[in-house]
Every structure is written in structure tokens, then in C-alpha cells.
N, C-alpha and C. Protein backbone atom coordinates (compact mmCIF):
# COMPACT_ATOMS: atom_id res chain seq x y z
N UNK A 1 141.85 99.16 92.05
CA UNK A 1 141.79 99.92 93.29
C UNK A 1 140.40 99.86 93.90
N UNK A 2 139.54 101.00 93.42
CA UNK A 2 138.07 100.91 94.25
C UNK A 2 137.54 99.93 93.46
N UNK A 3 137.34 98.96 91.94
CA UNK A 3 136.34 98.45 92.07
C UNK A 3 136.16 97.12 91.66
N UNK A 4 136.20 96.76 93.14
CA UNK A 4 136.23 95.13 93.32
C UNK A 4 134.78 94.77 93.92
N UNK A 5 133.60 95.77 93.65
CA UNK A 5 132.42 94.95 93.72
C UNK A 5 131.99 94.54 92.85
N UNK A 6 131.18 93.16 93.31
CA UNK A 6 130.05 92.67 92.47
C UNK A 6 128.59 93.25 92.22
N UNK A 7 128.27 92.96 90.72
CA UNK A 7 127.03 93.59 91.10
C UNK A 7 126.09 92.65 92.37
N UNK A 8 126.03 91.70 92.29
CA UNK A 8 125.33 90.93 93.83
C UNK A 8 125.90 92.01 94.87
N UNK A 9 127.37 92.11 94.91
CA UNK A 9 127.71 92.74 96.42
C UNK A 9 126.92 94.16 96.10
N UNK A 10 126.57 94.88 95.30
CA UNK A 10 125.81 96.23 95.51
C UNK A 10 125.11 96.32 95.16
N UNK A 11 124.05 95.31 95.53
CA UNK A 11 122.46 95.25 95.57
C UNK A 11 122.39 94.86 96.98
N UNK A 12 123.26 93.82 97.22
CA UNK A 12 122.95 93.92 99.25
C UNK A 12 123.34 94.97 99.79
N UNK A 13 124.37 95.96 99.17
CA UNK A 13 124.18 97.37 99.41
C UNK A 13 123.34 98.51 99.64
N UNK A 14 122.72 97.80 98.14
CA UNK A 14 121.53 98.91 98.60
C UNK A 14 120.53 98.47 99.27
N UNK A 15 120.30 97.05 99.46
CA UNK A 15 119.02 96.38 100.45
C UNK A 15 119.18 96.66 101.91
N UNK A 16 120.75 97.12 102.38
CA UNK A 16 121.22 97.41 103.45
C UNK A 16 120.88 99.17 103.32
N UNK A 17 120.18 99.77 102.57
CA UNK A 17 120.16 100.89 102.49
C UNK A 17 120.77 102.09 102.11
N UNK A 18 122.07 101.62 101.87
CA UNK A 18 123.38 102.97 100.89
C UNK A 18 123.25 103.22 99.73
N UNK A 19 123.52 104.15 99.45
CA UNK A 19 122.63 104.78 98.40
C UNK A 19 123.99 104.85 97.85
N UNK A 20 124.16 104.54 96.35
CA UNK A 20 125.14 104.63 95.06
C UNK A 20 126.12 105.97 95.61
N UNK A 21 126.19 106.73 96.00
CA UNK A 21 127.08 107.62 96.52
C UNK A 21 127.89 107.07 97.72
N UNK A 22 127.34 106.46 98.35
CA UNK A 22 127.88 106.16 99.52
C UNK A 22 128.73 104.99 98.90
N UNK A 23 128.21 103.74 98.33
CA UNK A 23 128.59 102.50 97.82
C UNK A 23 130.42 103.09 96.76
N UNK A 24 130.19 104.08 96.41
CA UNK A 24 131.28 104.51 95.51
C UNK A 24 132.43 105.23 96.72
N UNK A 25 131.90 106.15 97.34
CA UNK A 25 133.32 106.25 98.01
C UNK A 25 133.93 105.38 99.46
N UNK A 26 132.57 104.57 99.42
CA UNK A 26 133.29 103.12 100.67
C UNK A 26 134.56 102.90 99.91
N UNK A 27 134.74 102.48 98.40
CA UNK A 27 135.24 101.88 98.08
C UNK A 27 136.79 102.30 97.55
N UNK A 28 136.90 103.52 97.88
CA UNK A 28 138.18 104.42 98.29
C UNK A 28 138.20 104.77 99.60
N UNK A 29 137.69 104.68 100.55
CA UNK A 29 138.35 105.42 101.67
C UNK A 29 139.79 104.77 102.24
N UNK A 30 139.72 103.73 102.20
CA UNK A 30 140.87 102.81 102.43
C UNK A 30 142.20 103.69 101.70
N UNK A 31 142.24 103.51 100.36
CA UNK A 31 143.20 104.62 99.65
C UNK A 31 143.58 105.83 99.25
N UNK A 32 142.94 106.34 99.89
CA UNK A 32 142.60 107.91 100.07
C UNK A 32 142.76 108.13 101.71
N UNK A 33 142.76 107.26 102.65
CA UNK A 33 143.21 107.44 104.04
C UNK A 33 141.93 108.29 104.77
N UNK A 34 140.97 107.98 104.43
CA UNK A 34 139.71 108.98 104.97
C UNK A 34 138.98 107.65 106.45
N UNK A 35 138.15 108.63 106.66
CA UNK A 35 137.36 107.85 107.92
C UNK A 35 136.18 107.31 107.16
N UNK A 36 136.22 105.87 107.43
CA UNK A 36 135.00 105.47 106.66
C UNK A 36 133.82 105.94 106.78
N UNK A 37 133.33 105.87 108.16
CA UNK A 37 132.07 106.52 108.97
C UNK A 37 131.96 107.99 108.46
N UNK A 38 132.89 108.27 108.18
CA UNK A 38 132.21 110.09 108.31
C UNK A 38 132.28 109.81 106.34
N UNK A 39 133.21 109.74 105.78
CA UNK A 39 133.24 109.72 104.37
C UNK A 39 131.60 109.24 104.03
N UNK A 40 130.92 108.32 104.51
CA UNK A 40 129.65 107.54 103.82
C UNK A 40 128.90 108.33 104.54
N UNK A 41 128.81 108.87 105.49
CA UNK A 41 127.75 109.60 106.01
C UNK A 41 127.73 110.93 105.75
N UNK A 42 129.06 111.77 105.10
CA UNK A 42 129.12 112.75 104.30
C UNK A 42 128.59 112.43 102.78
N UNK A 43 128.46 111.33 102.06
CA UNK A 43 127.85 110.80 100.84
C UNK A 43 126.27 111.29 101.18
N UNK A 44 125.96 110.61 102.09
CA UNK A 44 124.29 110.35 102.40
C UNK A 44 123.24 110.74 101.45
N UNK A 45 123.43 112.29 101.96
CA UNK A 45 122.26 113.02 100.83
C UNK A 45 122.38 113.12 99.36
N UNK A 46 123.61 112.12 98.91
CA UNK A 46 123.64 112.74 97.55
C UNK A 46 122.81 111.30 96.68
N UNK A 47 122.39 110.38 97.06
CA UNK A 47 121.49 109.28 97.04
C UNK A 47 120.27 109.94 95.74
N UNK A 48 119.97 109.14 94.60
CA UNK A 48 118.82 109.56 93.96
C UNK A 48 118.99 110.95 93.83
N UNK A 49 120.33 111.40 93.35
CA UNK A 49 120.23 112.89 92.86
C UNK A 49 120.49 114.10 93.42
N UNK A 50 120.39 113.51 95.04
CA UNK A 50 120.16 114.16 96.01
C UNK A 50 119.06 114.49 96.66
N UNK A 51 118.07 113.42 95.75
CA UNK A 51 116.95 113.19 96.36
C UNK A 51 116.03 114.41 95.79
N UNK A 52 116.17 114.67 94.69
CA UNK A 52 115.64 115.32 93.86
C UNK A 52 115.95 115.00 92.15
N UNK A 53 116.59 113.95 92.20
CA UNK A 53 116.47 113.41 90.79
C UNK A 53 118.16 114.29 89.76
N UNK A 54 118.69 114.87 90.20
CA UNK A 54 120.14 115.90 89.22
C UNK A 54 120.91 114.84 89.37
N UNK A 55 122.04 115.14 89.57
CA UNK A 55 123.25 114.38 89.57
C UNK A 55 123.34 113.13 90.20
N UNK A 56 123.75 112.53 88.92
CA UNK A 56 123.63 110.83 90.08
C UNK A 56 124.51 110.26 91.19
N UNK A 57 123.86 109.47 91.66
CA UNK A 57 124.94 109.31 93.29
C UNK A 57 125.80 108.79 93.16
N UNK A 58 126.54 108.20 92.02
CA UNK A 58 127.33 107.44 91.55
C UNK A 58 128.61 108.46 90.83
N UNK A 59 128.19 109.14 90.56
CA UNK A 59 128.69 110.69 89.74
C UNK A 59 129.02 111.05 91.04
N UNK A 60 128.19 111.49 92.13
CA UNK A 60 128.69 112.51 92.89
C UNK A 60 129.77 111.34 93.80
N UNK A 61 129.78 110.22 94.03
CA UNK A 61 130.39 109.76 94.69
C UNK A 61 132.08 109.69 94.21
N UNK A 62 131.86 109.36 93.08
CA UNK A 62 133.09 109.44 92.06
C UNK A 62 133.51 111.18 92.36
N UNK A 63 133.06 111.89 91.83
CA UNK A 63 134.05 113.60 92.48
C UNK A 63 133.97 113.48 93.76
N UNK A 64 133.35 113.09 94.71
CA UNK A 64 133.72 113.02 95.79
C UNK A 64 135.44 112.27 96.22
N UNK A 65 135.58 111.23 95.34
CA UNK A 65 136.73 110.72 95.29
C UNK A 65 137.95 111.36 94.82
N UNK A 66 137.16 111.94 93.75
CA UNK A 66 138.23 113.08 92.58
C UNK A 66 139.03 114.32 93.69
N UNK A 67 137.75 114.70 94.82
CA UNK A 67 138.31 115.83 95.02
C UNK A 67 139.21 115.71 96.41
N UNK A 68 139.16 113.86 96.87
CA UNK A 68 140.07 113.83 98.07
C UNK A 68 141.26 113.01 97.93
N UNK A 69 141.03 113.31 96.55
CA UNK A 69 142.53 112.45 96.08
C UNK A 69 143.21 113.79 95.05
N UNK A 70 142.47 114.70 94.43
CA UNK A 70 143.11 115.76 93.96
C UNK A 70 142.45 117.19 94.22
N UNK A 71 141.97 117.80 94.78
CA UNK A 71 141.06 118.58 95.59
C UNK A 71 142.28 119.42 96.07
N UNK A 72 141.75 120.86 95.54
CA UNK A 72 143.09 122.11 96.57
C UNK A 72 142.62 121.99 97.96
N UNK A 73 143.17 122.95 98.63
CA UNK A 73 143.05 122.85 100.51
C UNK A 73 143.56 124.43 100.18
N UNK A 74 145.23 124.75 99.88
CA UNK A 74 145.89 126.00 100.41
C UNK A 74 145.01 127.02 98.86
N UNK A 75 144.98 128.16 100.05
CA UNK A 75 144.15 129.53 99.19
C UNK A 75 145.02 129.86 98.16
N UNK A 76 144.85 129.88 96.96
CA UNK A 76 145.31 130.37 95.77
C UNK A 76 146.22 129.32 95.19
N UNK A 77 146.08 128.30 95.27
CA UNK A 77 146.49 126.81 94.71
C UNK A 77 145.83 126.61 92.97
N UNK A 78 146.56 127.19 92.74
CA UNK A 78 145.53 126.97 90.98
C UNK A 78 146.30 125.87 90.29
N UNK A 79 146.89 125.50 90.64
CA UNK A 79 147.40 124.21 89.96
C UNK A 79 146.45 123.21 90.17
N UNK A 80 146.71 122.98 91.99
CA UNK A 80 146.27 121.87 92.04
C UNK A 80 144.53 121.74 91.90
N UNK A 81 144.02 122.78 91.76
CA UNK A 81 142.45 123.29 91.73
C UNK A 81 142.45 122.80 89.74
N UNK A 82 143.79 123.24 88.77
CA UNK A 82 143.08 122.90 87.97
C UNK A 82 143.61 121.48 87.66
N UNK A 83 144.47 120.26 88.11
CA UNK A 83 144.36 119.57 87.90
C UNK A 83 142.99 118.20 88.77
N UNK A 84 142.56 118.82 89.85
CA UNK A 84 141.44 118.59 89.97
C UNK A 84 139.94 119.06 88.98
N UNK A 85 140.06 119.69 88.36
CA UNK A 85 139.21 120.17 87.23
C UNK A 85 139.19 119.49 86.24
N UNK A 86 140.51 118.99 85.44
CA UNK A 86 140.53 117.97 84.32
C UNK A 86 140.21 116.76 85.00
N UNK A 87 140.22 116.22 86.40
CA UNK A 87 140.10 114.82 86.42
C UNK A 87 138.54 115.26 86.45
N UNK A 88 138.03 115.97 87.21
CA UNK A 88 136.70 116.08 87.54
C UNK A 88 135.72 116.09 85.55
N UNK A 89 136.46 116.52 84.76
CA UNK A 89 135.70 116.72 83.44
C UNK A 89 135.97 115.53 82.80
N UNK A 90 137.58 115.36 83.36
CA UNK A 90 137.61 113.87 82.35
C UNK A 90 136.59 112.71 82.84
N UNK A 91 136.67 112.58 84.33
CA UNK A 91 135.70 111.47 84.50
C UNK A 91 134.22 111.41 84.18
N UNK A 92 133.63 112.41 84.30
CA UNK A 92 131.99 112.80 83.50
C UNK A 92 131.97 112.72 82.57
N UNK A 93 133.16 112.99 81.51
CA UNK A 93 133.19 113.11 79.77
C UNK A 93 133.09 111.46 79.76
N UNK A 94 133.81 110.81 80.49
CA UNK A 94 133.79 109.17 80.01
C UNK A 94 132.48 108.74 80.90
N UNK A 95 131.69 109.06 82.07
CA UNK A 95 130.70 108.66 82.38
C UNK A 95 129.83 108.90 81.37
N UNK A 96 129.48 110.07 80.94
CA UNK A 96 128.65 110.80 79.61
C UNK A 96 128.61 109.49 78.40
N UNK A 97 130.19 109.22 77.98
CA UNK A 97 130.12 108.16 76.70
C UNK A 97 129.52 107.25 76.95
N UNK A 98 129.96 106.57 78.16
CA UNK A 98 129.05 105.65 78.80
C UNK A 98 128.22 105.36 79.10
N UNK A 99 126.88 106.24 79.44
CA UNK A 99 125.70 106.34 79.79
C UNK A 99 124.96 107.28 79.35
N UNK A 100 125.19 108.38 78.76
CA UNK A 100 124.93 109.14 78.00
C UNK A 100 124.73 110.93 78.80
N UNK A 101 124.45 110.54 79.76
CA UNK A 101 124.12 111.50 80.87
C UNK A 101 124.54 110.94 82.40
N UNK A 102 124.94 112.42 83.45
CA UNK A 102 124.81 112.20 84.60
C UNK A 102 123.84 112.25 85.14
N UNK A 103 122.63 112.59 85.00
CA UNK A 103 121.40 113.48 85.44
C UNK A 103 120.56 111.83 86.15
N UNK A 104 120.15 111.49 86.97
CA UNK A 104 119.60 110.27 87.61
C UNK A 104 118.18 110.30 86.90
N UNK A 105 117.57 111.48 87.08
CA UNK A 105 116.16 111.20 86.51
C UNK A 105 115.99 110.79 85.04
N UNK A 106 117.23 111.00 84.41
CA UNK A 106 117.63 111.17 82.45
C UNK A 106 118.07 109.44 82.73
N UNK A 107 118.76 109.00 83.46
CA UNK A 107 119.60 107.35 83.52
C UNK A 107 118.13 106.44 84.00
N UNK A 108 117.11 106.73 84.91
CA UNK A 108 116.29 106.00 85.11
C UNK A 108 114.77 106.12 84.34
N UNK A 109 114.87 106.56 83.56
CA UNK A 109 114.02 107.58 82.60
C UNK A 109 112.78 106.17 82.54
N UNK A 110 113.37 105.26 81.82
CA UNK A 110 112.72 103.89 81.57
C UNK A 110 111.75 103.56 82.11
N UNK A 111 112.03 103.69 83.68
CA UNK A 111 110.95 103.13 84.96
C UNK A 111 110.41 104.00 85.56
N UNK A 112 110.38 105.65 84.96
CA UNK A 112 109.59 106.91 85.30
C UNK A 112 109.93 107.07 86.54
N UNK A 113 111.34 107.15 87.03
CA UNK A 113 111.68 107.65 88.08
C UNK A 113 112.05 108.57 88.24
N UNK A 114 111.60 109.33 89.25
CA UNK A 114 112.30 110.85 89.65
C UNK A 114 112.19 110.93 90.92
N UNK A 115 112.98 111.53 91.55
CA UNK A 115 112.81 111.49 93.06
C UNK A 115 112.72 112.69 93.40
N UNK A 116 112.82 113.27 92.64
CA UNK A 116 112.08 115.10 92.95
C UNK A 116 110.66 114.76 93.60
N UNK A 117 110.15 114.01 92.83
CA UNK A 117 108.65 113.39 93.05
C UNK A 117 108.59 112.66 94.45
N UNK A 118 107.40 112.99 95.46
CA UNK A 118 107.04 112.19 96.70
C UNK A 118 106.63 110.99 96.04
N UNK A 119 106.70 110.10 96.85
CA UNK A 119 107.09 108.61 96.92
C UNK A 119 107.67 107.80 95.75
N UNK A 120 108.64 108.37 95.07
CA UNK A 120 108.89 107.86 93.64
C UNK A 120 110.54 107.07 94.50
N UNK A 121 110.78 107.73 95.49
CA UNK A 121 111.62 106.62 96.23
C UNK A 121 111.12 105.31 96.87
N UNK A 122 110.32 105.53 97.27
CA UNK A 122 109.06 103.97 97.34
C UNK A 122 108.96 103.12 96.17
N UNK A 123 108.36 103.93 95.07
CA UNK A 123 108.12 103.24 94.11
C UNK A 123 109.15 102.80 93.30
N UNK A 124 110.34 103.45 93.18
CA UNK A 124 111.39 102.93 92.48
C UNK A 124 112.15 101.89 93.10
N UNK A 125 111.97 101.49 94.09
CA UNK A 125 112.36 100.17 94.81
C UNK A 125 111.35 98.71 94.51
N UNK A 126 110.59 99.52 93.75
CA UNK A 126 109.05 98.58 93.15
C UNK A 126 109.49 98.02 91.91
N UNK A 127 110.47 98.58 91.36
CA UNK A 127 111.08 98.94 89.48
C UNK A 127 112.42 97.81 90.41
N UNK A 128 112.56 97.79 88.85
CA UNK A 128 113.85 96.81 88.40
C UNK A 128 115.34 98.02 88.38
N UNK A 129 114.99 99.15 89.06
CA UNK A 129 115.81 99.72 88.77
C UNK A 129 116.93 99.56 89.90
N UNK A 130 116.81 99.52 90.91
CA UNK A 130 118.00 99.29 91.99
C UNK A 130 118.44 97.81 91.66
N UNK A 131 117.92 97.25 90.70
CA UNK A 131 118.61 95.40 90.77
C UNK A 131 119.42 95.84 89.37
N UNK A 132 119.10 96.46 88.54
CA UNK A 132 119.29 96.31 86.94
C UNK A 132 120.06 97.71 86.61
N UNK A 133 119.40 98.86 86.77
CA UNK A 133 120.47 99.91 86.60
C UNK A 133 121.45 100.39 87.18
N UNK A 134 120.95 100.73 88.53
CA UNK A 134 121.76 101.80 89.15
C UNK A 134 122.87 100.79 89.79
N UNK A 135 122.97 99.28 89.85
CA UNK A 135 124.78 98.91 89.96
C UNK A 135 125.42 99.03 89.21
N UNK A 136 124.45 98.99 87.64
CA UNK A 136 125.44 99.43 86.23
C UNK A 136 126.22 100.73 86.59
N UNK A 137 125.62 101.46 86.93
CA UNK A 137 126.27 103.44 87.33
C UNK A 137 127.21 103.20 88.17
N UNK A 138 126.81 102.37 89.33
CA UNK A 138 128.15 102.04 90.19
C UNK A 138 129.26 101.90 89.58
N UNK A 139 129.37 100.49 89.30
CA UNK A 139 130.01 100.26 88.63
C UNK A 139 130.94 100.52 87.14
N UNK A 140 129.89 101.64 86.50
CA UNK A 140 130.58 102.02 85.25
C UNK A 140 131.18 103.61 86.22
N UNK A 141 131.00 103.86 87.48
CA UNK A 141 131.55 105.06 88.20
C UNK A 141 132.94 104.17 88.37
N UNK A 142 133.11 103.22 89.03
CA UNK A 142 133.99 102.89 90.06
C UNK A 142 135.21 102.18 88.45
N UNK A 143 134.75 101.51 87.53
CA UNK A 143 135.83 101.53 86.23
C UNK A 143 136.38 102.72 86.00
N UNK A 144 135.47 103.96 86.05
CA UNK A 144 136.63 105.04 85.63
C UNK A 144 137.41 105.61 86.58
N UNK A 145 137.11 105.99 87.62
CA UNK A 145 137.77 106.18 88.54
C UNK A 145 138.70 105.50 88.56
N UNK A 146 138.74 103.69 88.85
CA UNK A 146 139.97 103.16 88.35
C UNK A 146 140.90 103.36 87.18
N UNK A 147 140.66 104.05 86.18
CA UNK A 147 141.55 104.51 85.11
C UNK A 147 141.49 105.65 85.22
N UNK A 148 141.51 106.28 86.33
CA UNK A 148 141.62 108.15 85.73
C UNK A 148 142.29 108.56 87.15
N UNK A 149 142.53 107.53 88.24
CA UNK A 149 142.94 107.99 89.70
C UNK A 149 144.43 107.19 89.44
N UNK A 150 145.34 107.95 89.81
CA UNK A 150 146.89 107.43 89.40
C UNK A 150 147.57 107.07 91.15
């Protein structure tokens, strides 16, 4: 379903400037019936943590997916609120095995990135980390999602 990129195709991603949040739910809007434009530009800020280094954009892009493919709407919907809850835990529990953590500043730890930090978004474009890690996250986002979105 969503993940038919290459890592080449999401590194010209990010050289085009989209940040791992955005790159993850491009790649559902099509099947999920959303507006591309507003879906990636609702991603935006969640880029590098949110641009403070927490949750990675790859993570948030993935529940972003979780919650418009199983996400309540009507008030007092507890079903569908908690079967959005198990997909939302199941997919972090298998991101977690996978990488060990969601936390961006904990996944880029290696190349002393944090983006809490002023210009550590500069400098981490200096690092091997947008060529070498963060399509791994993409991509190990966009495998589970493919096994956990029915």
C-alpha cells in the first residue's frame, strides 16, 4: 500500500525539503481519500520531532495515518477510539523493536543531533543522517503501517 519508496526516492524528498512526516503520509493519502496538499502541510511541523527533537516524524506521520484510517469523529464512540488505540500501540510497539525508540533525538543520537538545539537543523544536514538514517525510519514507518493497516 504506502510503501513503495525508495530509499533514493526519500532523500530527493528530503533535498526537496519534506520532512519524514510529511514523506509518510504522502504516501497514504491516495488510500485514505485525503487532500494531498492539506494532509502534507498538516504534517509540516512535526519534522525533527517537531522541531524540538520528541517524537519522530516518521512516528508521527505513521499515527497520523493510524488516526485517518481508524480515528473516532462521533462523541462517545469508544469502540472505534479503542480500536484506534491498539493500532496506534501496536504500531510503536513494532517501531520500538525496530529501532529501539520513537524519540528523534534518542534515533539520531550518533551524529549529536537534536533539534531542540538552534542550528542543529543546519548542522544535521552536515551529518550522514538525512542520507543514512532517517529513510531507514521512513521506511521501517511505512513497512508497518503496511502490516498493521487492513
Amino acid at each position: 500500500m504506502g510503501n513503495t519508496l525508495s530509499k533514493a526516492e526519500i532523500i530527493k524528498l528530503f533535498e526537496g525539503k519534506r520532512h519524514c512526516s510529511q514523506v509518510v503520509i504522502s504516501q497514504w493519502v491516495d488510500e485514505l481519500g485525503l487532500d494531498e496538499e492539506t494532509a502534507i502541510r498538516m504534517m509540516a511541523p512535526f519534522g525533527g520531532g517537531g522541531f524540538c527533537g520528541e517524537t519522530c516524524g516518521a512516528v508521527a506521520g505513521a499515527l497520523a495515518v493510524i488516526g485517518a484510517g481508524y480515528g473516532h469523529y462521533e462523541l462517545g464512540d469508544e469502540e472505534q477510539n479503542a480500536i484506534m488505540i491498539a493500532k496506534t500501540n501496536e504500531f510503536t510497539a513494532k517501531f520500538k523493536e525496530k529501532f529501539s525508540t520513537v524519540v528523534c533525538r534518542e534515533l539520531l543520537k550518533e551524529y549529536d543531533v537534536d533539534f531542540s538545539r538552534p542550528g542543529d537543523m543546519e548542522r544535521a544536514a552536515e551529518t550522514p543522517a538525512f542520507v543514512e538514517s532517517c529513510p531507514n525510519y521512513v521506511k521501517g514507518a511505512l513497512d508497518i503501517l503496511d502490516e498493521i493497516m487492513e
